[in-house]
PDB file of N, CA and C in Angstrom:
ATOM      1  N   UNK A   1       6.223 -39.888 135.381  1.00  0.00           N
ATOM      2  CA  UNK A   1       5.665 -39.662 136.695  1.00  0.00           C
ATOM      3  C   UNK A   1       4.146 -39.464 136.620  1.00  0.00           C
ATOM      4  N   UNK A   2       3.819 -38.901 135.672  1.00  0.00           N
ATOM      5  CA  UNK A   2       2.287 -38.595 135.674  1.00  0.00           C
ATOM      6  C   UNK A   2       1.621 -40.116 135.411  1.00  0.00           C
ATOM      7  N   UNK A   3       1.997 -41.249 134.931  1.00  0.00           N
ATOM      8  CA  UNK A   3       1.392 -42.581 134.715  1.00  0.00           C
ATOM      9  C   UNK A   3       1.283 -43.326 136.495  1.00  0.00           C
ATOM     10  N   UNK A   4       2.080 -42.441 137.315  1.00  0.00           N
ATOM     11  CA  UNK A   4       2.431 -43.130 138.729  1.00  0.00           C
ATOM     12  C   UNK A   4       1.441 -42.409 139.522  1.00  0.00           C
ATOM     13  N   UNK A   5       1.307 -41.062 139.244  1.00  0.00           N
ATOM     14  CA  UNK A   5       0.327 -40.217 140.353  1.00  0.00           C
ATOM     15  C   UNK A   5      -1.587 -40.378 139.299  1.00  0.00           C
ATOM     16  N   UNK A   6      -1.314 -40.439 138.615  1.00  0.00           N
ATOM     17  CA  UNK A   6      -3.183 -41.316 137.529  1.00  0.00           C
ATOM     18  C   UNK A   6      -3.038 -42.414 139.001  1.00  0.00           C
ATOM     19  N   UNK A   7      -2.305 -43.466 138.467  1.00  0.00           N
ATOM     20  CA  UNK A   7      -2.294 -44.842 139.531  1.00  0.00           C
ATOM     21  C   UNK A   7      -2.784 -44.380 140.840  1.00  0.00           C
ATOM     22  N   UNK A   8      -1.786 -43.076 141.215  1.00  0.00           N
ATOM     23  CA  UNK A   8      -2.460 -42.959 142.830  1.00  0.00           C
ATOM     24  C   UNK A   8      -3.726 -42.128 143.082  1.00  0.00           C
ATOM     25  N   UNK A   9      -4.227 -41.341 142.082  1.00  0.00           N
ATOM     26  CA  UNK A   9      -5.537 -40.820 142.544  1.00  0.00           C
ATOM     27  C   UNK A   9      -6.455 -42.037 142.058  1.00  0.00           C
ATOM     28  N   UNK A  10      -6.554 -42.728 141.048  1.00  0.00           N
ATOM     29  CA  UNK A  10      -7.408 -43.821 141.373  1.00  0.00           C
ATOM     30  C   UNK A  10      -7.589 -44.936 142.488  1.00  0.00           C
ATOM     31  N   UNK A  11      -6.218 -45.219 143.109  1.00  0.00           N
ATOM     32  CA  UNK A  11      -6.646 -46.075 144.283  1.00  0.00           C
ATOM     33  C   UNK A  11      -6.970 -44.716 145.013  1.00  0.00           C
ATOM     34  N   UNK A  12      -6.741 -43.404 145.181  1.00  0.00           N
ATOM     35  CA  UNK A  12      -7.419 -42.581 146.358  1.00  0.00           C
ATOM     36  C   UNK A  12      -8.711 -42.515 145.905  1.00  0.00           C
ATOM     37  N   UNK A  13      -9.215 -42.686 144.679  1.00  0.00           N
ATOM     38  CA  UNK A  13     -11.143 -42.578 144.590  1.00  0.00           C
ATOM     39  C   UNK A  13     -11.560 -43.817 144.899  1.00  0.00           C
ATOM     40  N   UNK A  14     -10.893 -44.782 144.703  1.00  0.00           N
ATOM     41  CA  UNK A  14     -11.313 -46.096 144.789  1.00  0.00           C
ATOM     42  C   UNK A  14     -11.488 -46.144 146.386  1.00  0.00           C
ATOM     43  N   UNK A  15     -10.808 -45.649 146.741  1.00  0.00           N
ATOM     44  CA  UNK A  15     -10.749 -46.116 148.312  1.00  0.00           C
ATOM     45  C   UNK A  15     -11.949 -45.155 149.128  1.00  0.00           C
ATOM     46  N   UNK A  16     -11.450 -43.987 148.648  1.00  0.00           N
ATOM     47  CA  UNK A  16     -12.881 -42.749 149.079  1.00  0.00           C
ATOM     48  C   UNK A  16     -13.955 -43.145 148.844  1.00  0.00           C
ATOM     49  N   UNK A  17     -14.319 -43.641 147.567  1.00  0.00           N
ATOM     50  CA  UNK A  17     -15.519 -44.167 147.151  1.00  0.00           C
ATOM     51  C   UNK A  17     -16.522 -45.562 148.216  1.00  0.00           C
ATOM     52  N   UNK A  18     -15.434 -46.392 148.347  1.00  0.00           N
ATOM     53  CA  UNK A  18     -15.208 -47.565 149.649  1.00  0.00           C
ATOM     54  C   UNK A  18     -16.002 -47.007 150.669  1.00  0.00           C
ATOM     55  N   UNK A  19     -15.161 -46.236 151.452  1.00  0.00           N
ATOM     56  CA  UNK A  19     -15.379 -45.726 152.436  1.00  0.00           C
ATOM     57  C   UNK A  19     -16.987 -44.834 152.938  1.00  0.00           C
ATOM     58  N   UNK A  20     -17.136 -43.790 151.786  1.00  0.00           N
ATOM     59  CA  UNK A  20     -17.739 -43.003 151.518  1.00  0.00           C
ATOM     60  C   UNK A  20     -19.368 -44.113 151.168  1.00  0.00           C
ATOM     61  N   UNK A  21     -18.941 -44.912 150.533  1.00  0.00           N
ATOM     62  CA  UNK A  21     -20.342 -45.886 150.885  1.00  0.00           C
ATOM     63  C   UNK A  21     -20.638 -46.801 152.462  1.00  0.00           C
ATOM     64  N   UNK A  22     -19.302 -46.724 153.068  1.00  0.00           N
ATOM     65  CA  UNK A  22     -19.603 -46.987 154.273  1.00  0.00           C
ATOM     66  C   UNK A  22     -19.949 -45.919 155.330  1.00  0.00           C
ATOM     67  N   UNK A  23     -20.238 -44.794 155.015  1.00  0.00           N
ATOM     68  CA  UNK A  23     -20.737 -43.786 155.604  1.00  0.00           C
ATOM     69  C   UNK A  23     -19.180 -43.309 157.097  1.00  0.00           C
ATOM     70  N   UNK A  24     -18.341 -43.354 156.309  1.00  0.00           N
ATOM     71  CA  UNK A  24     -16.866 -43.062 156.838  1.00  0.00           C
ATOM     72  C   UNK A  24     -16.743 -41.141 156.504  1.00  0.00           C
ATOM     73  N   UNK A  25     -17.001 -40.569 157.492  1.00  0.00           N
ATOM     74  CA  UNK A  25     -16.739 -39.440 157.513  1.00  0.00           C
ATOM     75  C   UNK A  25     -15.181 -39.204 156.755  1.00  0.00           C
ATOM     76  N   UNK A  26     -15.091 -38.084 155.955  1.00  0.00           N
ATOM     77  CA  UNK A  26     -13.802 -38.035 155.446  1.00  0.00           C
ATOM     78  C   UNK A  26     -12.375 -37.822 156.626  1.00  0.00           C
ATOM     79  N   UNK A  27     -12.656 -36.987 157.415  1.00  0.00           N
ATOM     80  CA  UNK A  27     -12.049 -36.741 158.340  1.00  0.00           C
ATOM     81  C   UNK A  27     -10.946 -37.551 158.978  1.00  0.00           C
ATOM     82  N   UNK A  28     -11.858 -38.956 159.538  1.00  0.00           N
ATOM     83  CA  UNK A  28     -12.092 -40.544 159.380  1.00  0.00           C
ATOM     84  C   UNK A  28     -11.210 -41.270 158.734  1.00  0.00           C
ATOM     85  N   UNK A  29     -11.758 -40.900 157.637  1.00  0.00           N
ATOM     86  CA  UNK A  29     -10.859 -41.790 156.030  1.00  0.00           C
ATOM     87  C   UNK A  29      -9.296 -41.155 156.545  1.00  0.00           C
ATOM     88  N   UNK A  30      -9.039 -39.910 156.488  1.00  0.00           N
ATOM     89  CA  UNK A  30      -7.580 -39.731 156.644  1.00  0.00           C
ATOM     90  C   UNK A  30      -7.445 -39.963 157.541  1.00  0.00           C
ATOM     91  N   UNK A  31      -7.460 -40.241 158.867  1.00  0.00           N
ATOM     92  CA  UNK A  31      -6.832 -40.555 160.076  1.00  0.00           C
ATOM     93  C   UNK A  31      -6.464 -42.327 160.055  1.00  0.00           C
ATOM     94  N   UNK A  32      -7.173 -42.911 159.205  1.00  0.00           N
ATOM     95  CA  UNK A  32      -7.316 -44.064 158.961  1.00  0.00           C
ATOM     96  C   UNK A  32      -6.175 -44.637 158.088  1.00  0.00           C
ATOM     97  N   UNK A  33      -6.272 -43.463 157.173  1.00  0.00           N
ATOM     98  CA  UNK A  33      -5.307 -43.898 155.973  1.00  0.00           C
ATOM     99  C   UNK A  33      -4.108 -43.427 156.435  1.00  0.00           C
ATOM    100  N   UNK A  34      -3.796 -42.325 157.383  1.00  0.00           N
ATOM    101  CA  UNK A  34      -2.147 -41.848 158.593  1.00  0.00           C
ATOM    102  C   UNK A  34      -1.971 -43.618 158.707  1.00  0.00           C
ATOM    103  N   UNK A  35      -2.319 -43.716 159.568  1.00  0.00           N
ATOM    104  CA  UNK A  35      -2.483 -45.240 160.557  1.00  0.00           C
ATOM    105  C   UNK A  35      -2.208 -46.005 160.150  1.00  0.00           C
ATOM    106  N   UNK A  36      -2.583 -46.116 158.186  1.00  0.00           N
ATOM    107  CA  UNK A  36      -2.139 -47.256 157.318  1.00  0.00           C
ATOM    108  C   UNK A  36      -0.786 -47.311 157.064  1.00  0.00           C
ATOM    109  N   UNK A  37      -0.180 -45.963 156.509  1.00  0.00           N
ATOM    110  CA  UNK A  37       1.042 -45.860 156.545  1.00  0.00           C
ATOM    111  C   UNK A  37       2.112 -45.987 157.755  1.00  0.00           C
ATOM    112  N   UNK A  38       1.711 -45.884 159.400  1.00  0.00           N
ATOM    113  CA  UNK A  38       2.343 -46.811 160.260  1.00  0.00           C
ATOM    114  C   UNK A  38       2.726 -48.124 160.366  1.00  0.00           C
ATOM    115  N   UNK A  39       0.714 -49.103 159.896  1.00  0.00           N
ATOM    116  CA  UNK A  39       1.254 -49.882 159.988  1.00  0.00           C
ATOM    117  C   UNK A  39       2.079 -50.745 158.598  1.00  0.00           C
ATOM    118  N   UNK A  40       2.161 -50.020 157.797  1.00  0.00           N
ATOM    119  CA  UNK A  40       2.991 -50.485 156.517  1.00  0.00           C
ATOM    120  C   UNK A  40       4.462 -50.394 156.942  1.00  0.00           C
ATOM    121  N   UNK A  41       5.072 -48.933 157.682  1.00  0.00           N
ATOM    122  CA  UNK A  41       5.887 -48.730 158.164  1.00  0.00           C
ATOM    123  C   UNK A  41       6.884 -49.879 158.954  1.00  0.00           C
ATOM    124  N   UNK A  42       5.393 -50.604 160.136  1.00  0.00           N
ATOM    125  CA  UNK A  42       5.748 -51.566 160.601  1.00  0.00           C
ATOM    126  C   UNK A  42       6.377 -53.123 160.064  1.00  0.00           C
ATOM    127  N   UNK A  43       5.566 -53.236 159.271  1.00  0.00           N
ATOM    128  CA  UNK A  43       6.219 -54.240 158.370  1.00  0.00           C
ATOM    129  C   UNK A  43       7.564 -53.942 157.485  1.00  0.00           C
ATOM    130  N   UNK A  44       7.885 -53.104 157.314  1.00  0.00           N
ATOM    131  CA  UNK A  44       9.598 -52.306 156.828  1.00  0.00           C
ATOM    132  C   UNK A  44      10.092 -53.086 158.018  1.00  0.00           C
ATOM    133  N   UNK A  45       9.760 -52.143 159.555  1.00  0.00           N
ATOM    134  CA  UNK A  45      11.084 -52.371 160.386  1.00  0.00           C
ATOM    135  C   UNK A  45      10.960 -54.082 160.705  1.00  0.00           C
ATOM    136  N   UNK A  46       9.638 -54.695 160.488  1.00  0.00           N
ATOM    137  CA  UNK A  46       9.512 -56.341 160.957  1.00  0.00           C
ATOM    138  C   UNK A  46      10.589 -56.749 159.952  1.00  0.00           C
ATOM    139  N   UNK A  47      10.666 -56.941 158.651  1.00  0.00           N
ATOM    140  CA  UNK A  47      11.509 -56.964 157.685  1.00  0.00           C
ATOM    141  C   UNK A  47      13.037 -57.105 157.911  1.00  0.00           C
ATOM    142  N   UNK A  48      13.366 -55.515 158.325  1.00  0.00           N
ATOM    143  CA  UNK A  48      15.052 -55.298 158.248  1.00  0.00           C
ATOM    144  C   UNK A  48      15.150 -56.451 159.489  1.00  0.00           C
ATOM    145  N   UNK A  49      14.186 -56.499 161.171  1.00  0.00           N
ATOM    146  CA  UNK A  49      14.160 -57.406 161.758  1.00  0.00           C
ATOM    147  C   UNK A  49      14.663 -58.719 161.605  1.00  0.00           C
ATOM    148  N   UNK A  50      13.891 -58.917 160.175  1.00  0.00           N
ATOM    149  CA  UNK A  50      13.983 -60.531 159.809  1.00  0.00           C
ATOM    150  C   UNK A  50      15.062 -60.545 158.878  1.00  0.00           C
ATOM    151  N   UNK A  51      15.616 -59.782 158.217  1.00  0.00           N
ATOM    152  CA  UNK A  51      17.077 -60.079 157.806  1.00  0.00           C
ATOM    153  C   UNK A  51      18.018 -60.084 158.701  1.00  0.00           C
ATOM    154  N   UNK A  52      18.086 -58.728 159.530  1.00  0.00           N
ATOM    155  CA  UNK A  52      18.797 -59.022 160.869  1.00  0.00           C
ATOM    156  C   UNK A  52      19.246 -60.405 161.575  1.00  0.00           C
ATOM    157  N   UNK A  53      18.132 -61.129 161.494  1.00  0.00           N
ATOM    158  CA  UNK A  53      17.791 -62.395 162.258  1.00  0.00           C
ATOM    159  C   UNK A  53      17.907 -62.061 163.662  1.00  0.00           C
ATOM    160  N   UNK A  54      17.327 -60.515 163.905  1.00  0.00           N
ATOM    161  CA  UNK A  54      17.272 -60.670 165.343  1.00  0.00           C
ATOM    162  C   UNK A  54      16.310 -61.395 166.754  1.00  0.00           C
ATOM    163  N   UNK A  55      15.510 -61.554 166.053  1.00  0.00           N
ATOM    164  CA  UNK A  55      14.120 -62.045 166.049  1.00  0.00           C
ATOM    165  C   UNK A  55      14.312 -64.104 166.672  1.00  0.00           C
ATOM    166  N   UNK A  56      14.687 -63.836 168.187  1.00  0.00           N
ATOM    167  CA  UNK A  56      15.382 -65.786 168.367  1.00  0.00           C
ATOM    168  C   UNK A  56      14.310 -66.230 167.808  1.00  0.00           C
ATOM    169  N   UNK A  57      12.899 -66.609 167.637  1.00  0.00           N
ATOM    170  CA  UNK A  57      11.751 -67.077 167.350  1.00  0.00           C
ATOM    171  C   UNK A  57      11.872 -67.585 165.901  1.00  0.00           C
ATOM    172  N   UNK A  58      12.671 -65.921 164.880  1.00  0.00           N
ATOM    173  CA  UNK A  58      11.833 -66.394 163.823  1.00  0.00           C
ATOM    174  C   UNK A  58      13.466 -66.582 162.720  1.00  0.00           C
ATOM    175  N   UNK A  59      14.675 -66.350 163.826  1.00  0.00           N
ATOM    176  CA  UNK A  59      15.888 -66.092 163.037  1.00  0.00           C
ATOM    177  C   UNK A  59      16.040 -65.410 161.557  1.00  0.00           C
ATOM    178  N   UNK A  60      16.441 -65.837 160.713  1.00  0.00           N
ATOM    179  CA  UNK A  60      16.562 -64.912 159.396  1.00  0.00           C
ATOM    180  C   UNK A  60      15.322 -65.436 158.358  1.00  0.00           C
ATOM    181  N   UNK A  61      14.416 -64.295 158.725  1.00  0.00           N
ATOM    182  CA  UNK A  61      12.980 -65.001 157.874  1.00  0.00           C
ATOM    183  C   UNK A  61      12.367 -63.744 156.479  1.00  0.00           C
ATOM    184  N   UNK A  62      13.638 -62.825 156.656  1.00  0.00           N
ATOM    185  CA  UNK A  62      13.634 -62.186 155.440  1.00  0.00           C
ATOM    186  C   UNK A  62      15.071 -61.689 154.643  1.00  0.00           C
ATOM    187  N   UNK A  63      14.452 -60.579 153.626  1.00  0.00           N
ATOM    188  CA  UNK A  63      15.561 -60.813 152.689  1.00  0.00           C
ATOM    189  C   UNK A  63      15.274 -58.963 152.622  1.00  0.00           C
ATOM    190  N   UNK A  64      16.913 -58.565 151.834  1.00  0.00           N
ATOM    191  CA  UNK A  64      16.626 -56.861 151.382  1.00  0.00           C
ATOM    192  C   UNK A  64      15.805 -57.044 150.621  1.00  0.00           C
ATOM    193  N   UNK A  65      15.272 -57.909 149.722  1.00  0.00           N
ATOM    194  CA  UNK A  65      13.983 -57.684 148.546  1.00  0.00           C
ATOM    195  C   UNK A  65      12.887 -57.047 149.515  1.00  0.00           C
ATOM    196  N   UNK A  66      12.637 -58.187 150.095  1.00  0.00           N
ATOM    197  CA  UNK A  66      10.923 -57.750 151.079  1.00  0.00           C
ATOM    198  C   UNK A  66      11.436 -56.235 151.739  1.00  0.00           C
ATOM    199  N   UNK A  67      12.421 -56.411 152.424  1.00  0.00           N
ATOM    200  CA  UNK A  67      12.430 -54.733 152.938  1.00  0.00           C
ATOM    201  C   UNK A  67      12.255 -53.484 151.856  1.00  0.00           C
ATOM    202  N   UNK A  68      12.362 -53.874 151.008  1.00  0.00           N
ATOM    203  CA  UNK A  68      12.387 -53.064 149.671  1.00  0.00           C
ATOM    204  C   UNK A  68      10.893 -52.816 149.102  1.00  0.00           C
ATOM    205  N   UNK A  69      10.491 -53.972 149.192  1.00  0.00           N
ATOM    206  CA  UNK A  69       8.974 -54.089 148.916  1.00  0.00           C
ATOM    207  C   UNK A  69       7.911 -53.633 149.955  1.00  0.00           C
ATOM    208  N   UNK A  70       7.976 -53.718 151.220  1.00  0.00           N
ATOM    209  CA  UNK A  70       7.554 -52.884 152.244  1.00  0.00           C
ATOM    210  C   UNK A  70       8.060 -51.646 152.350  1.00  0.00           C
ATOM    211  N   UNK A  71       8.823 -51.131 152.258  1.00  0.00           N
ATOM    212  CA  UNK A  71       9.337 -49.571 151.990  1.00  0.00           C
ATOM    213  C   UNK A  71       8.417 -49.035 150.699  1.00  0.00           C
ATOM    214  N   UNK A  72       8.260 -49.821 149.663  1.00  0.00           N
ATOM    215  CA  UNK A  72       7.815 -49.145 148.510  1.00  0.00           C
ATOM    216  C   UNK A  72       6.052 -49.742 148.818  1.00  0.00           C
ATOM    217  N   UNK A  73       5.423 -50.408 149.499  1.00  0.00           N
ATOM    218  CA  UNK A  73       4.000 -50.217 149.925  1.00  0.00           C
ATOM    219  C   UNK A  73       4.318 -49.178 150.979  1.00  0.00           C
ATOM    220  N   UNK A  74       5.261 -48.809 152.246  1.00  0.00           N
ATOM    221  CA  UNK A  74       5.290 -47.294 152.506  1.00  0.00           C
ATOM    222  C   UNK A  74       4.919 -46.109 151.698  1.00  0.00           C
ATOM    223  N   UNK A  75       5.645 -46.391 150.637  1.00  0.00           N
ATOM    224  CA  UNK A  75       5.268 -44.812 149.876  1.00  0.00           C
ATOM    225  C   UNK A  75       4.047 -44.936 149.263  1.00  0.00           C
ATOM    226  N   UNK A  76       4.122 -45.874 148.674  1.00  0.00           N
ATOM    227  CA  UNK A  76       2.486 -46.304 147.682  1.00  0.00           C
ATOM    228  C   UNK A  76       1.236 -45.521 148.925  1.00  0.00           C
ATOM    229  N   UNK A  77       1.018 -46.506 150.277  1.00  0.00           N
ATOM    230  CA  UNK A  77       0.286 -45.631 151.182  1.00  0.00           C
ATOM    231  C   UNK A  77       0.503 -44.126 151.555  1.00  0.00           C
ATOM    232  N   UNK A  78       1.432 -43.832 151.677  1.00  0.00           N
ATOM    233  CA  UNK A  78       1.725 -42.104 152.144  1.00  0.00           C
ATOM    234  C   UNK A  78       1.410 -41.743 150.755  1.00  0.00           C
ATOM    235  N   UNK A  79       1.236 -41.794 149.510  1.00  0.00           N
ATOM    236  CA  UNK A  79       0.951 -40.975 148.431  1.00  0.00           C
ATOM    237  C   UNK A  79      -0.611 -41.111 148.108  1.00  0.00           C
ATOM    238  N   UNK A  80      -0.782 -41.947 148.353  1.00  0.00           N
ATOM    239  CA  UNK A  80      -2.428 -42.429 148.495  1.00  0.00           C
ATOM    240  C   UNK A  80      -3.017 -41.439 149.399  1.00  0.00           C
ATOM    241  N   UNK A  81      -2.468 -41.577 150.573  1.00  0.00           N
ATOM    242  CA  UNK A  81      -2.992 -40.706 151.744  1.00  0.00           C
ATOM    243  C   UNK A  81      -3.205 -38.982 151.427  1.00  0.00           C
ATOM    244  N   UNK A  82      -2.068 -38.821 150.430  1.00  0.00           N
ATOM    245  CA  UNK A  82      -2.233 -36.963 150.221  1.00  0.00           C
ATOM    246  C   UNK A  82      -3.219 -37.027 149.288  1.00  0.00           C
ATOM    247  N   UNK A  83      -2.959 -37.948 148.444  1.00  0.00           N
ATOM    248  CA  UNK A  83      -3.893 -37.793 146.937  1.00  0.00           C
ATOM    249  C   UNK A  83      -5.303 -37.961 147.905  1.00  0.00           C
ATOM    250  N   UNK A  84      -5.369 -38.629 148.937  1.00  0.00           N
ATOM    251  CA  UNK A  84      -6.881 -38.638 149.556  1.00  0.00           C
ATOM    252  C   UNK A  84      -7.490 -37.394 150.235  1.00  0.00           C
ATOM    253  N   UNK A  85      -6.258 -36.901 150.608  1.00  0.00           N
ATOM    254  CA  UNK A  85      -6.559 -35.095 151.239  1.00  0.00           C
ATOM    255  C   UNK A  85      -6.679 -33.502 150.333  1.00  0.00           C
ATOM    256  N   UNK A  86      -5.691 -33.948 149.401  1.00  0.00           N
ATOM    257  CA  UNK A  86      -5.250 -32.687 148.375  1.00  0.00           C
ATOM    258  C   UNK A  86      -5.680 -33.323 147.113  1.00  0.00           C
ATOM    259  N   UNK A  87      -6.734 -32.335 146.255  1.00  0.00           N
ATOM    260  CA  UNK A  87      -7.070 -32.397 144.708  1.00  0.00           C
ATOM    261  C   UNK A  87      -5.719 -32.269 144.144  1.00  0.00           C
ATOM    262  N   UNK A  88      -5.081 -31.378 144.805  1.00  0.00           N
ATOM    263  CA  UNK A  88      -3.187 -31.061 143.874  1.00  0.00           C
ATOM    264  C   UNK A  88      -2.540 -31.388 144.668  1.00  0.00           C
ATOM    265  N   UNK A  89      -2.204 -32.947 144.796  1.00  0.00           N
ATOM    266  CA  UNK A  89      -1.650 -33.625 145.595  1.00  0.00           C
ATOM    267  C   UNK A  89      -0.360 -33.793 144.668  1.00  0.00           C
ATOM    268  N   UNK A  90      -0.208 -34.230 143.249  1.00  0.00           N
ATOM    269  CA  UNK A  90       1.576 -34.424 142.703  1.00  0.00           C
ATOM    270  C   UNK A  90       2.005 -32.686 142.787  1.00  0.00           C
ATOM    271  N   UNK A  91       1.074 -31.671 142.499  1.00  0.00           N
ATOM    272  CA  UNK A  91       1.962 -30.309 142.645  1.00  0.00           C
ATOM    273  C   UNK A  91       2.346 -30.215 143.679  1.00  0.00           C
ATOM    274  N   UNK A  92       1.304 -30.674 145.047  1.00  0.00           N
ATOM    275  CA  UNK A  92       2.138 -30.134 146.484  1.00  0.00           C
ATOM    276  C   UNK A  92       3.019 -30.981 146.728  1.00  0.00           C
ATOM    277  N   UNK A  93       3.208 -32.545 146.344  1.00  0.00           N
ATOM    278  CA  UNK A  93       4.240 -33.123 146.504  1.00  0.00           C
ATOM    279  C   UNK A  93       5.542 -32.853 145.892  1.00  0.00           C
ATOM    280  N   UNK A  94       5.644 -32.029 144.540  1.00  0.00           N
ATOM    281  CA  UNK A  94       6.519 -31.734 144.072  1.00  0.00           C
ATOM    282  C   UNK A  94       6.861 -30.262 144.754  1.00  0.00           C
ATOM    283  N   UNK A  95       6.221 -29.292 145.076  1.00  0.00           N
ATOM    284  CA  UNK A  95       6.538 -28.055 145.722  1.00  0.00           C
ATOM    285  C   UNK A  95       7.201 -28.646 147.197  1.00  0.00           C
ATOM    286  N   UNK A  96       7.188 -29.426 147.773  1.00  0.00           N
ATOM    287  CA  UNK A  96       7.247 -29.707 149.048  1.00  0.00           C
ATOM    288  C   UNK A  96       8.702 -30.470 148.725  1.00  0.00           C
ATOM    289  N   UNK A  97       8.845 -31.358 147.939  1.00  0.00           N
ATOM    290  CA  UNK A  97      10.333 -31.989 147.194  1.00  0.00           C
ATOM    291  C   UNK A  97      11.015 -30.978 146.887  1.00  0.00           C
ATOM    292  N   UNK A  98      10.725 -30.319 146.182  1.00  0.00           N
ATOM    293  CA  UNK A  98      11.431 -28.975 145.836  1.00  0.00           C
ATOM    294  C   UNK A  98      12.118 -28.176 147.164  1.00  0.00           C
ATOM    295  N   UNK A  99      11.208 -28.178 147.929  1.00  0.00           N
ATOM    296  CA  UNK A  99      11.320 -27.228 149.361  1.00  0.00           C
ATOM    297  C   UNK A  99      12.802 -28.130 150.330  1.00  0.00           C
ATOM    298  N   UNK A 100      12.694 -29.142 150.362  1.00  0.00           N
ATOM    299  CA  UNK A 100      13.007 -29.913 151.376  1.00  0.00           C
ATOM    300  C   UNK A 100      13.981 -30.494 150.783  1.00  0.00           C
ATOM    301  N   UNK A 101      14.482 -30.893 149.436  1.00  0.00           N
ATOM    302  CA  UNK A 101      15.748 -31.240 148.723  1.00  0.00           C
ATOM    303  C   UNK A 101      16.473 -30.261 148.752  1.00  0.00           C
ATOM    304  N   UNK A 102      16.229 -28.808 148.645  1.00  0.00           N
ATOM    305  CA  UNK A 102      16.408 -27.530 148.645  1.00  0.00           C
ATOM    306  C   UNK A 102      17.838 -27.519 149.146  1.00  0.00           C
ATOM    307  N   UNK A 103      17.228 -28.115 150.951  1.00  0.00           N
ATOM    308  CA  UNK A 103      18.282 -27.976 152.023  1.00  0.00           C
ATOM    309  C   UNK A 103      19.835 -28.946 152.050  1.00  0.00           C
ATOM    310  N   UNK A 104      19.558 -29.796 150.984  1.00  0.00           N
ATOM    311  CA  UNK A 104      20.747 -31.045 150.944  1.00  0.00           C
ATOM    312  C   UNK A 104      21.539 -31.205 149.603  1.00  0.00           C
ATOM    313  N   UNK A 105      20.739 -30.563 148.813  1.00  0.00           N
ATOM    314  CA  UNK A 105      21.336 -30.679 147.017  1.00  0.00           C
ATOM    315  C   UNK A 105      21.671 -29.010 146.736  1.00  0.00           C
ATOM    316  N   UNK A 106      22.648 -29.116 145.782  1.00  0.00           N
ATOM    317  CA  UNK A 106      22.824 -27.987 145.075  1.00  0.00           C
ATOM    318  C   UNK A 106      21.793 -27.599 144.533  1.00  0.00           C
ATOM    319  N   UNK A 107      21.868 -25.739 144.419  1.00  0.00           N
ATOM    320  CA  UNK A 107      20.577 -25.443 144.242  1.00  0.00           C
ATOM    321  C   UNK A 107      19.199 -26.536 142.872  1.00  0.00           C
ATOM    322  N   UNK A 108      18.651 -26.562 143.159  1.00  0.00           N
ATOM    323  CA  UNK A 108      17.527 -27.431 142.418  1.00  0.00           C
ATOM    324  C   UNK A 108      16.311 -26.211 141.698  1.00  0.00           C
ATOM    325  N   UNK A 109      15.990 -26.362 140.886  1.00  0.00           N
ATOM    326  CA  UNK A 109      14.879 -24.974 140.514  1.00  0.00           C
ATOM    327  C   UNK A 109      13.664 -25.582 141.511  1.00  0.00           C
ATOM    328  N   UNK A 110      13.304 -24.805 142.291  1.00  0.00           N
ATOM    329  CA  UNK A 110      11.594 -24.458 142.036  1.00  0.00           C
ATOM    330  C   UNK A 110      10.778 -24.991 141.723  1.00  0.00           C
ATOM    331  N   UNK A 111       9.450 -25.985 141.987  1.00  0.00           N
ATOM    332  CA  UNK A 111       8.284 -26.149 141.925  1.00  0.00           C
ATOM    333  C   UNK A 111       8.340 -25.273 140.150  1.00  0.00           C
ATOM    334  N   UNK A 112       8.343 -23.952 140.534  1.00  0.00           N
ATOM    335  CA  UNK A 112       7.812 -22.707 139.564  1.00  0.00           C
ATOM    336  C   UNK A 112       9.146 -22.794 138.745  1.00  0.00           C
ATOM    337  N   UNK A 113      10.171 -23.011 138.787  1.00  0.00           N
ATOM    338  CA  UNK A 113      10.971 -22.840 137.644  1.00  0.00           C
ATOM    339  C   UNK A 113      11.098 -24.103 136.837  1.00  0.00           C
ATOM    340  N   UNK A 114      10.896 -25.255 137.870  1.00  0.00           N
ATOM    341  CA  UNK A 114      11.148 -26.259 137.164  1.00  0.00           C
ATOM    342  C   UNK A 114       9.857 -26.782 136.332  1.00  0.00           C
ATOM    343  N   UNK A 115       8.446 -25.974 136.143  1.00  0.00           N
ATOM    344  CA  UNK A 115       7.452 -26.419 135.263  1.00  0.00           C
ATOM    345  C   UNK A 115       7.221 -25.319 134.180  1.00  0.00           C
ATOM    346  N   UNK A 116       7.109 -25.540 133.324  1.00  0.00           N
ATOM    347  CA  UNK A 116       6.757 -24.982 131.755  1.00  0.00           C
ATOM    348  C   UNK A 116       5.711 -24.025 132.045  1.00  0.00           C
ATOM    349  N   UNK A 117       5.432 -23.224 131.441  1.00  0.00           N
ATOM    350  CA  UNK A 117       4.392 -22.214 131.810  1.00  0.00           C
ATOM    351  C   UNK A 117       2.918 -23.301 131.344  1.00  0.00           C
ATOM    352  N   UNK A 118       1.900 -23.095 131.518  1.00  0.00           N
ATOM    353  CA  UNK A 118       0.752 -24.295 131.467  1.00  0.00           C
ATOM    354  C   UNK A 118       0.615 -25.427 131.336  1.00  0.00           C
ATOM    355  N   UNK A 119       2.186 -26.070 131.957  1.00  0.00           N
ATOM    356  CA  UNK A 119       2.395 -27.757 132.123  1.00  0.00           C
ATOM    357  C   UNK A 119       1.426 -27.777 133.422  1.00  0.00           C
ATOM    358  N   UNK A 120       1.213 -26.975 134.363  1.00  0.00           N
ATOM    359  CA  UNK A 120       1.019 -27.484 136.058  1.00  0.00           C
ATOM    360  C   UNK A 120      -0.766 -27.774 136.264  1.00  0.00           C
TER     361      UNK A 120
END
């Protein structure tokens, strides 16, 4: 996991950096980068759409791969987006997983139980 969240704070400097030479208030940058993850979102539901073949225009013009692949540029953007807001963006994502699996799985340790004492 740590080779996946390296990956995502570099596209979040890469992109800050972008921006930040375009004189893009940070503020900005995240409301921008919310927005991205909608419209990534959008292309998911265009997707299941186009397997559906509900679409009379475009009938069956996709497959579960692409929905799969737009779901996973979903997350790619929403992880980008925290890593662009939070310096401890994989801890709060993992405290927040922790929190919210909490409610559906048998008990799960802790953010705090489940890391080594000076792993975090």
């Amino acid at each position: 996991m740590d080779a996946v969240w390296k990956t995502v704070n570099e596209l979040a400097r890469s992109f800050t950096e972008r921006d930040n030479g375009r004189m893009v208030p940070n503020e900005q940058q995240w409301i921008l980068q919310v927005l991205k993850i909608g419209e990534e979102f959008g292309e998911a539901a265009q997707a299941v759409i186009g397997v559906q073949g509900t679409n009379p225009r475009k009938g069956t013009s996709h497959s579960w791969e692409d929905v799969q692949a737009e779901i996973a540029d979903t997350a790619i953007t929403a992880l980008v987006a925290l890593a662009r807001m939070r310096p401890d963006a994989a801890d709060y994502f993992a405290q927040h997983l922790a929190e919210k699996s909490g409610r559906f799985l048998p008990h799960q340790p802790t953010f705090d139980e489940a890391t080594p004492p000076g792993a975090a």
